[in-house]
Protein backbone atom coordinates (compact mmCIF):
# COMPACT_ATOMS: atom_id res chain seq x y z
CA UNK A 1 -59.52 38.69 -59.87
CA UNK A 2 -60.71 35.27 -59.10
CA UNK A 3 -58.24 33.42 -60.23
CA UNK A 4 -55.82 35.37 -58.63
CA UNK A 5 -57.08 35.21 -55.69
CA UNK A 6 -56.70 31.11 -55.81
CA UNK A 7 -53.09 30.83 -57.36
CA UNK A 8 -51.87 33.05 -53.93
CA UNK A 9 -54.06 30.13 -51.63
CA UNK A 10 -51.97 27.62 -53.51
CA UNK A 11 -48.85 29.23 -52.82
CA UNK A 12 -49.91 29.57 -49.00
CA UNK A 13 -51.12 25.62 -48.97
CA UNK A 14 -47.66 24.67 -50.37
CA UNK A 15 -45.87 26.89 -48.14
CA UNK A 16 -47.45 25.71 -45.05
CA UNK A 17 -46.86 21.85 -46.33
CA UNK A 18 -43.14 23.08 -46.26
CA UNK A 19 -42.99 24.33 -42.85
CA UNK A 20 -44.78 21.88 -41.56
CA UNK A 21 -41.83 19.44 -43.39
CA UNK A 22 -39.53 21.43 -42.16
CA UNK A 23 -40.68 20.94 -38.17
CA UNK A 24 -41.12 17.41 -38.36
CA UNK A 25 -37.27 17.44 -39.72
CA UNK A 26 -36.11 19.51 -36.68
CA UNK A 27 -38.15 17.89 -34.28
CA UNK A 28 -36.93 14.61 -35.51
CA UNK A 29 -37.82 11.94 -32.85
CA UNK A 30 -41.27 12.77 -31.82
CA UNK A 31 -42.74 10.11 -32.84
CA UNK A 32 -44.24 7.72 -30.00
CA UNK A 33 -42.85 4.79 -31.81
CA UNK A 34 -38.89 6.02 -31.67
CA UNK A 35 -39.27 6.28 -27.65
CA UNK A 36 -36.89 4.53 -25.82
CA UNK A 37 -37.44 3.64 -22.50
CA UNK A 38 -35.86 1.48 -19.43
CA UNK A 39 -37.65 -0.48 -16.75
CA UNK A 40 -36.87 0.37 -13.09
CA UNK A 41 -35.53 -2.85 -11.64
CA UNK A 42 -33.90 -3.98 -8.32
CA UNK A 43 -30.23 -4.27 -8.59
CA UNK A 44 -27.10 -3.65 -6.57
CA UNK A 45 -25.29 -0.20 -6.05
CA UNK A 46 -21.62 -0.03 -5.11
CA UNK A 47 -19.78 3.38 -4.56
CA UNK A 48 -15.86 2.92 -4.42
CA UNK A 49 -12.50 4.74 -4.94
CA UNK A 50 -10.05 3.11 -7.05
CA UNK A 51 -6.18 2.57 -6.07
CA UNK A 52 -3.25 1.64 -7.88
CA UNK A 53 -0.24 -0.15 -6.72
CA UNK A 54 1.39 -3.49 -5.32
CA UNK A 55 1.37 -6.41 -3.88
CA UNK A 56 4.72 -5.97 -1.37
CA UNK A 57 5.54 -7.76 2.10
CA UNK A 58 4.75 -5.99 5.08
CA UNK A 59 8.27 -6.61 6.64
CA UNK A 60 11.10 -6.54 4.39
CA UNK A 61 14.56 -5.55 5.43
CA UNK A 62 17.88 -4.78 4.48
CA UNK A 63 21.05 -7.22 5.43
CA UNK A 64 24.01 -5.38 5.71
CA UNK A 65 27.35 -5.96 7.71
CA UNK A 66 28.95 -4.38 10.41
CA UNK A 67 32.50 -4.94 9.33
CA UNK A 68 34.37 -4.02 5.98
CA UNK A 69 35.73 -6.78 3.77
CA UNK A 70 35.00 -8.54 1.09
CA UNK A 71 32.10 -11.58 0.66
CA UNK A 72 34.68 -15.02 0.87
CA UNK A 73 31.83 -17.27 1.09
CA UNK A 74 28.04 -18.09 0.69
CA UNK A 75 25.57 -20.11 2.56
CA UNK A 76 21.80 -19.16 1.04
CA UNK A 77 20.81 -17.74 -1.88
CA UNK A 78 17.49 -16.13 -3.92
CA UNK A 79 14.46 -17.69 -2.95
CA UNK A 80 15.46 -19.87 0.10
CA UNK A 81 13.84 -19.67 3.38
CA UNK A 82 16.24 -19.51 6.13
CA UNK A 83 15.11 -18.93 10.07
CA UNK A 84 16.40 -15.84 12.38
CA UNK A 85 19.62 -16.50 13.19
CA UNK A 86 21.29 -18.91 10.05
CA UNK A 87 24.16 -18.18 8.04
CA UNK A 88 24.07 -15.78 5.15
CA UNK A 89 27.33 -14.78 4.28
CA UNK A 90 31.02 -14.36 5.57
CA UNK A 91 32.84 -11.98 5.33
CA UNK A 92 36.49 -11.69 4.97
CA UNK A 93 37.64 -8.22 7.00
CA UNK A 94 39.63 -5.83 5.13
CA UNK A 95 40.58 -3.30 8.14
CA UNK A 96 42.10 -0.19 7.54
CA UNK A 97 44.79 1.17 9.44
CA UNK A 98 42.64 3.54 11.25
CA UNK A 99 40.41 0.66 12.19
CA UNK A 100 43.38 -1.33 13.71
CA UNK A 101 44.33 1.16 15.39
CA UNK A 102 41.02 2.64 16.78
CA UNK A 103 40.16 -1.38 17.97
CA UNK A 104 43.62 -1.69 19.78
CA UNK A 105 43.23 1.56 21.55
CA UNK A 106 40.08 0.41 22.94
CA UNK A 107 41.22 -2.56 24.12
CA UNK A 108 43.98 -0.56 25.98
CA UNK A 109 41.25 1.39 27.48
CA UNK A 110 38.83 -1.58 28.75
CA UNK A 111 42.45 -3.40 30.04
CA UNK A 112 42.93 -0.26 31.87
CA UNK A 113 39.36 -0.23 33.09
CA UNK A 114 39.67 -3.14 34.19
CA UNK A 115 42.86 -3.15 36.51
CA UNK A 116 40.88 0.40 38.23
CA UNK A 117 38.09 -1.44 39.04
CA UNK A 118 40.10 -5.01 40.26
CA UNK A 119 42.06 -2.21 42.91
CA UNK A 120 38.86 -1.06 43.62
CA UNK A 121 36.90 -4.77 44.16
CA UNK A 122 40.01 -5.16 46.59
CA UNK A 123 40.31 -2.33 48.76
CA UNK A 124 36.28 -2.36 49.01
CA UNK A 125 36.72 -5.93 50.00
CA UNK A 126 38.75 -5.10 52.66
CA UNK A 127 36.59 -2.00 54.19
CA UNK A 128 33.67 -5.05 54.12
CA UNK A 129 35.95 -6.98 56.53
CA UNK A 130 36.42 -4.50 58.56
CA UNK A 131 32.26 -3.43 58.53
CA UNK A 132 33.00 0.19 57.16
CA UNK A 133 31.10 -0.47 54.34
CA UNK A 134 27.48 -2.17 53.21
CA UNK A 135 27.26 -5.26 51.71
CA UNK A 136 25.13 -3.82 48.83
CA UNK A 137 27.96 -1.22 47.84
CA UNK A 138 30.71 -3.60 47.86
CA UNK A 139 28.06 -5.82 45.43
CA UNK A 140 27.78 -3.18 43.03
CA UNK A 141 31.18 -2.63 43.07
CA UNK A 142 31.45 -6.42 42.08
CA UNK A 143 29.36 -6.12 39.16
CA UNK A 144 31.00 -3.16 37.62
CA UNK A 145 33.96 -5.41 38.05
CA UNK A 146 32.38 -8.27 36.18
CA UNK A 147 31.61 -6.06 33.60
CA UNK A 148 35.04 -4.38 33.51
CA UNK A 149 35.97 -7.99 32.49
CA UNK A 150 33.23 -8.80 29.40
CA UNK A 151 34.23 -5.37 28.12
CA UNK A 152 38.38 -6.58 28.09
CA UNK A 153 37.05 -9.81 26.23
CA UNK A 154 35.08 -8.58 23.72
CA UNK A 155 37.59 -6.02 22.79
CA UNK A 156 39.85 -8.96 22.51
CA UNK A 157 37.53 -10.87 20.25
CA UNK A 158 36.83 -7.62 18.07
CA UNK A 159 40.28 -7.24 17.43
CA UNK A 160 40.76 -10.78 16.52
CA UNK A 161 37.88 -11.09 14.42
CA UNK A 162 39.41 -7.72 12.28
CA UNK A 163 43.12 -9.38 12.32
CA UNK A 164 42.43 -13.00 11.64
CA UNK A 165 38.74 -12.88 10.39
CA UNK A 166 38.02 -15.78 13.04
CA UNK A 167 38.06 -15.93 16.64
CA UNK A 168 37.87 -18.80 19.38
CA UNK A 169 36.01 -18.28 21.75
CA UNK A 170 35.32 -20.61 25.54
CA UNK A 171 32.40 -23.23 23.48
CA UNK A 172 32.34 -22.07 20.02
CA UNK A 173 34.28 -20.34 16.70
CA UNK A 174 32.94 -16.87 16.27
CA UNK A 175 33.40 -16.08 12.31
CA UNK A 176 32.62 -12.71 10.47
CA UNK A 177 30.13 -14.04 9.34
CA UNK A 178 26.56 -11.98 8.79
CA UNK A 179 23.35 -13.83 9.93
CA UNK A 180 19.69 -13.42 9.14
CA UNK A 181 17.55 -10.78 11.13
CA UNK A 182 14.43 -12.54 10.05
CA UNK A 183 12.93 -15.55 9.64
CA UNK A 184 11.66 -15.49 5.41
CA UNK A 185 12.79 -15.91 2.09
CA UNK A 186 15.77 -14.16 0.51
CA UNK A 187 14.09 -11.93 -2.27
CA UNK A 188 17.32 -10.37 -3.49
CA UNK A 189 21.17 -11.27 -3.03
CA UNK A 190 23.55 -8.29 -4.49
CA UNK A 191 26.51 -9.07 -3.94
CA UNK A 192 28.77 -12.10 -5.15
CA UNK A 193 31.96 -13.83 -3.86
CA UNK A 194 34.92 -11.83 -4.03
CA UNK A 195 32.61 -7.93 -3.85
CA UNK A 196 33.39 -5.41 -1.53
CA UNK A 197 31.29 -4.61 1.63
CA UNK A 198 30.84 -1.20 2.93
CA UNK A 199 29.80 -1.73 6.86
CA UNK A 200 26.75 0.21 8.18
CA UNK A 201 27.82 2.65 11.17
CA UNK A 202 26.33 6.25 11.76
CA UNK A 203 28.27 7.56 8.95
CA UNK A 204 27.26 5.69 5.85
CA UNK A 205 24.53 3.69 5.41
CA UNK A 206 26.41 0.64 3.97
CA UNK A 207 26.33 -2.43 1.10
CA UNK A 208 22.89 -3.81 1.18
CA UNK A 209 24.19 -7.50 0.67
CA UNK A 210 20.41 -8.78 0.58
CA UNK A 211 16.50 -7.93 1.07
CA UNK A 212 14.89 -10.22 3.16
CA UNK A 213 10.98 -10.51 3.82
CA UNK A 214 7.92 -12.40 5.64
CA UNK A 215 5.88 -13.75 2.69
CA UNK A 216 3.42 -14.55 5.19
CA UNK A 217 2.10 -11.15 5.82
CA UNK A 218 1.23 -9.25 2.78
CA UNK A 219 -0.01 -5.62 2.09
CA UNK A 220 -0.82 -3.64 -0.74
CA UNK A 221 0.88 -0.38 -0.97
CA UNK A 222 -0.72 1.92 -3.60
CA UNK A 223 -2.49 5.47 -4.07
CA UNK A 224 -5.59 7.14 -4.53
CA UNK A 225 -6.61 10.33 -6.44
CA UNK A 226 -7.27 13.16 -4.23
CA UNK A 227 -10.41 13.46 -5.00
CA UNK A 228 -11.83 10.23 -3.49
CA UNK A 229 -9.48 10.70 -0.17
CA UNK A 230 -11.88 12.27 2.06
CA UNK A 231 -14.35 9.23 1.65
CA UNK A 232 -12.05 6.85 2.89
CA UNK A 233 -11.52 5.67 6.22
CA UNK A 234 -9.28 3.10 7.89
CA UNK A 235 -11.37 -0.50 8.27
CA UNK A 236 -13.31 -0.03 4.80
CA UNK A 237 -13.68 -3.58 2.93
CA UNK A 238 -11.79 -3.95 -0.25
CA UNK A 239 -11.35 -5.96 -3.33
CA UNK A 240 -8.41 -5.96 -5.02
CA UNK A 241 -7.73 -7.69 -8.81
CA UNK A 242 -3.71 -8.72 -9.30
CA UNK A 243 -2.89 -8.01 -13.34
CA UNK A 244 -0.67 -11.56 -13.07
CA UNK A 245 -3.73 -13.70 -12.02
CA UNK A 246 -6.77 -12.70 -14.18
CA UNK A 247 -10.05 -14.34 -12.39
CA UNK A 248 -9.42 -14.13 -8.98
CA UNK A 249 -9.75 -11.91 -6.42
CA UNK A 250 -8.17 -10.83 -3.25
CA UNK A 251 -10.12 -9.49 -0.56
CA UNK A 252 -8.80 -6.79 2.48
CA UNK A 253 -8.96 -4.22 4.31
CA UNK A 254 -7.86 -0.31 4.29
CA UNK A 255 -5.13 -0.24 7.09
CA UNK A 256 -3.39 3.21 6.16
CA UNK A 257 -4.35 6.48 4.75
CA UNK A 258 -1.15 8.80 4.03
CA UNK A 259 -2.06 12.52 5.74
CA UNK A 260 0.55 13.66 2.60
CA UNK A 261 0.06 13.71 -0.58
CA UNK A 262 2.48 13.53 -3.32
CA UNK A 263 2.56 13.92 -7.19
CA UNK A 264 2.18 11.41 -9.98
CA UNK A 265 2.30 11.86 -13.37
CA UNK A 266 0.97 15.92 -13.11
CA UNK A 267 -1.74 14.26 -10.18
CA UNK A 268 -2.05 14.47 -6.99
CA UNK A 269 -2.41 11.11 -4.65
CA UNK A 270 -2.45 10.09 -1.41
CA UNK A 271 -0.83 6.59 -0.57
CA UNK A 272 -2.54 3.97 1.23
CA UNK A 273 -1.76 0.57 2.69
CA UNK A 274 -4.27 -2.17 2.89
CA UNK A 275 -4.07 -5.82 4.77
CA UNK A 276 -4.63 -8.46 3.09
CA UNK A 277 -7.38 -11.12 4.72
CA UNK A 278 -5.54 -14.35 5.88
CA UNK A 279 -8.66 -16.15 3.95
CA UNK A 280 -7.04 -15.62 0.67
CA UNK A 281 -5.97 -18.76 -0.91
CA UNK A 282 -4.39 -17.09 -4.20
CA UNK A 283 -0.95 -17.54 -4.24
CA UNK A 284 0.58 -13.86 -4.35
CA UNK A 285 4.34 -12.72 -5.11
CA UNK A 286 5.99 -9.45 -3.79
CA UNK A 287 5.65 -7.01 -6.67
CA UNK A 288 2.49 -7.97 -8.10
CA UNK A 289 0.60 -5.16 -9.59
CA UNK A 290 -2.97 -4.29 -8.66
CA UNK A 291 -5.99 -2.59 -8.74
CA UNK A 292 -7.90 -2.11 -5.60
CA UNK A 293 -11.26 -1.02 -5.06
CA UNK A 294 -12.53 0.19 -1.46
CA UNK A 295 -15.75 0.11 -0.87
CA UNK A 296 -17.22 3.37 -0.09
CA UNK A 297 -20.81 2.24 0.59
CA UNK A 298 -23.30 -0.42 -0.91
CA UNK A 299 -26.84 -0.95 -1.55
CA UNK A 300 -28.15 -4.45 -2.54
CA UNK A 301 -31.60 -5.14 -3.79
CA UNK A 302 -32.72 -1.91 -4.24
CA UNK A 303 -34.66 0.09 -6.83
CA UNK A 304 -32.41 1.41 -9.83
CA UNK A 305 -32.10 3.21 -13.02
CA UNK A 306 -29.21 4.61 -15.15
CA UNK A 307 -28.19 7.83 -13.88
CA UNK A 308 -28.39 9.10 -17.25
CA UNK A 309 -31.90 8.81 -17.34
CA UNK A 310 -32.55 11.38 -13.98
CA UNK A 311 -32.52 15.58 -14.84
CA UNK A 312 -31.13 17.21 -12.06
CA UNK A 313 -31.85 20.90 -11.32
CA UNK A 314 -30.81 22.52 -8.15
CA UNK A 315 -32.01 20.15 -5.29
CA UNK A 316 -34.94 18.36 -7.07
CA UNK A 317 -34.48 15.35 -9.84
CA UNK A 318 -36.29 14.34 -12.49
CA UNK A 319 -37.50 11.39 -14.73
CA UNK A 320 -40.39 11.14 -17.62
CA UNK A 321 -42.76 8.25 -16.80
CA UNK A 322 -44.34 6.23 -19.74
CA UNK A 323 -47.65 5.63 -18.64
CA UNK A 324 -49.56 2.53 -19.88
CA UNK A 325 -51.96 4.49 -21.68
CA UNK A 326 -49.34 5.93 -23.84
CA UNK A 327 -49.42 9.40 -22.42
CA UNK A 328 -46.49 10.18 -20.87
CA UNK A 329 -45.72 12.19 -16.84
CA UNK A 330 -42.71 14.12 -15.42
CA UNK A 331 -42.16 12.66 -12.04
CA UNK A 332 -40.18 14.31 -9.27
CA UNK A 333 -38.20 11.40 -7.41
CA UNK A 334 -35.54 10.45 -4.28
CA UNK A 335 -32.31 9.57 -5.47
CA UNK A 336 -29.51 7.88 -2.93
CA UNK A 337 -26.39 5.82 -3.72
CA UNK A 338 -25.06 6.40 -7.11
CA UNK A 339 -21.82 4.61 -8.91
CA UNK A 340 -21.96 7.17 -11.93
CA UNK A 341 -23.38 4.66 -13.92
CA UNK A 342 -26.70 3.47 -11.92
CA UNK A 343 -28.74 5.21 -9.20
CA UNK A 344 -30.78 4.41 -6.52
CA UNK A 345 -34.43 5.29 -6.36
CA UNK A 346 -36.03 6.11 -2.66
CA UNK A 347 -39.00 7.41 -3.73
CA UNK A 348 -40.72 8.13 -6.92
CA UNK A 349 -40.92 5.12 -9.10
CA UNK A 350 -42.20 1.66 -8.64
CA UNK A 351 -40.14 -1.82 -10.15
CA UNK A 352 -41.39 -2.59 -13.41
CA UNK A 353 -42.01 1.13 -14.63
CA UNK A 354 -40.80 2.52 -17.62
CA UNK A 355 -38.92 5.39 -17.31
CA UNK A 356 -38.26 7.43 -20.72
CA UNK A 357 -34.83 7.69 -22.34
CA UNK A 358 -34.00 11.60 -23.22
CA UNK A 359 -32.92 12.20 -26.71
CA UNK A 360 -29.82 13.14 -27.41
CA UNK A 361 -28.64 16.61 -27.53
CA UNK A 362 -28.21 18.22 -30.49
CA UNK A 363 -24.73 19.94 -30.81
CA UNK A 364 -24.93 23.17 -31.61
């Protein structure tokens, strides 16, 4: 009975040995030496909303021509600067009948305009002689003559510019010839010698023949993820990185945030325009693509950890503090500014503590 009694404390020894294996294994980690811990240190928190898009001119237009023909000659091309006003193109007219005959009618109309109000100037000239009428209705009378007249030329120039393609005027040789809205650089010519040109009237929209821009004045036109549009307002610094020039950096501001949003690969964005600060010495090209990122809010020189490190559970978070006597104490602290990597700490914790990595979790 005696013996008995000791082979089922053996069994009961080893047993507990075995469980007590078998906690250490599922508790892996507990040991004070495996702790992993991060000091709280001053460092600088930045919250901001990335964009995508370009680089583009703020002003860029369309050249197109207000007569049909085709392109007989060329006076700038891709990548010139030319000033308001200068030569782009000519353009030989190619009227239709229609157009022939709609231009001569019209002049019929202004010559007939014209001889009414000449019989008019006259017999309101006379009434002046004799005083029955003011001197300020017989001058208005005098200017719609003088207008009757301009009207009768340029009907007479019109016509001659869409017979002959070329018309003389009193001090100079009027040509169909388009000019540049803008002072800037030609970005795109599409059209050659010898193309057709569709003219721009309030029926069709016509041949572009080139884009024009400032390349003084640059913007970047790109979107933001719905999510980060109601931080953002207009005036908000930002920095923006161009994918051709790795290094540098161009700094701006948020000019324009879209009230609509539209959809991007299955994602809905918001489009925003930013101004580019005239400090900038990077050379930049229309088209560039970028990254910008406007800054939300920043904290510099203040108290941080990783965000990683803080349990958060309904209103109150949470860090363990390793204490210099080994021992270890949960701390309730004051988090502000986070980035989603670091966070700042208000309250709490002091620079140079240690605050205690968790372990992983265990996937269940």
């Amino acid at each position: 009975m005696k013996r008995r009694t000791k082979v089922i404390l053996g069994v009961i020894v080893v047993v507990g040995a075995a469980g007590g294996a078998f906690a250490a294994v599922r508790n892996g980690g507990s040991d004070d030496s495996e702790i992993k811990t991060v000091e709280v240190e001053r460092g600088d928190i930045i919250d901001k909303a990335l964009a995508v898009g370009r680089v583009e001119p703020e002003i860029e237009v369309s050249v197109k021509s207000k007569i049909s023909g085709v392109v007989s000659r060329e006076f700038a091309d891709v990548g010139e600067f030319v000033r308001a006003g200068e030569w782009l193109l000519e353009i030989k007219p190619t009227p239709t009948p229609l157009e022939l005959v709609e231009t001569r009618r019209q002049l019929e109309l202004r010559e007939l305009e014209l001889k009414n109000q000449r019989k008019e100037l006259e017999r309101q000239r006379k009434l002046m002689d004799q005083g029955l009428v003011p001197q300020d209705r017989y001058e208005a009378v005098e200017r719609a003559h003088a207008e009757a007249e301009l009207n009768v030329k340029l009907a007479r120039e019109r016509l001659a510019l869409l017979e002959e393609g070329r018309v003389e005027t009193s001090d100079q040789s009027v040509e169909a010839v388009v000019t540049s809205p803008i002072t800037g650089f030609i970005l795109e010519k599409n059209v050659e010698i010898g193309d057709p040109v569709v003219p721009l009237n309030p029926y069709q929209e016509g041949t572009v023949l080139m884009t024009m821009a400032e390349m003084s004045a640059l913007i970047f036109r790109g979107t933001v993820d719905e999510i980060d549009v109601g931080k953002l307002r207009e005036g908000m610094p930002v920095e923006i990185k161009v994918g051709a020039l790795p290094g540098t950096q161009v700094t701006g501001v948020l000019s324009k945030i879209s009230l609509k949003a539209r959809t991007e690969d299955n994602a809905t964005v918001f489009p925003i325009e930013i101004e580019l600060d005239e400090s900038n010495e990077v050379v930049l090209r229309a088209g560039y693509s970028a990254n910008a990122d406007v800054i939300i809010d920043r904290r510099l020189s203040v108290l941080t950890i990783p965000e990683r490190l803080v349990t958060f559970s309904a209103d109150t978070a949470r860090v363990t503090v390793q204490l210099g006597d080994g021992s270890r104490e949960e701390r309730v602290i004051q988090t502000g500014l986070s980035d989603a990597i670091n966070i700042e700490i208000l309250a709490g914790l002091e620079e140079g503590e240690q605050v205690v990595e968790p372990p992983p979790r265990e996937i269940e």
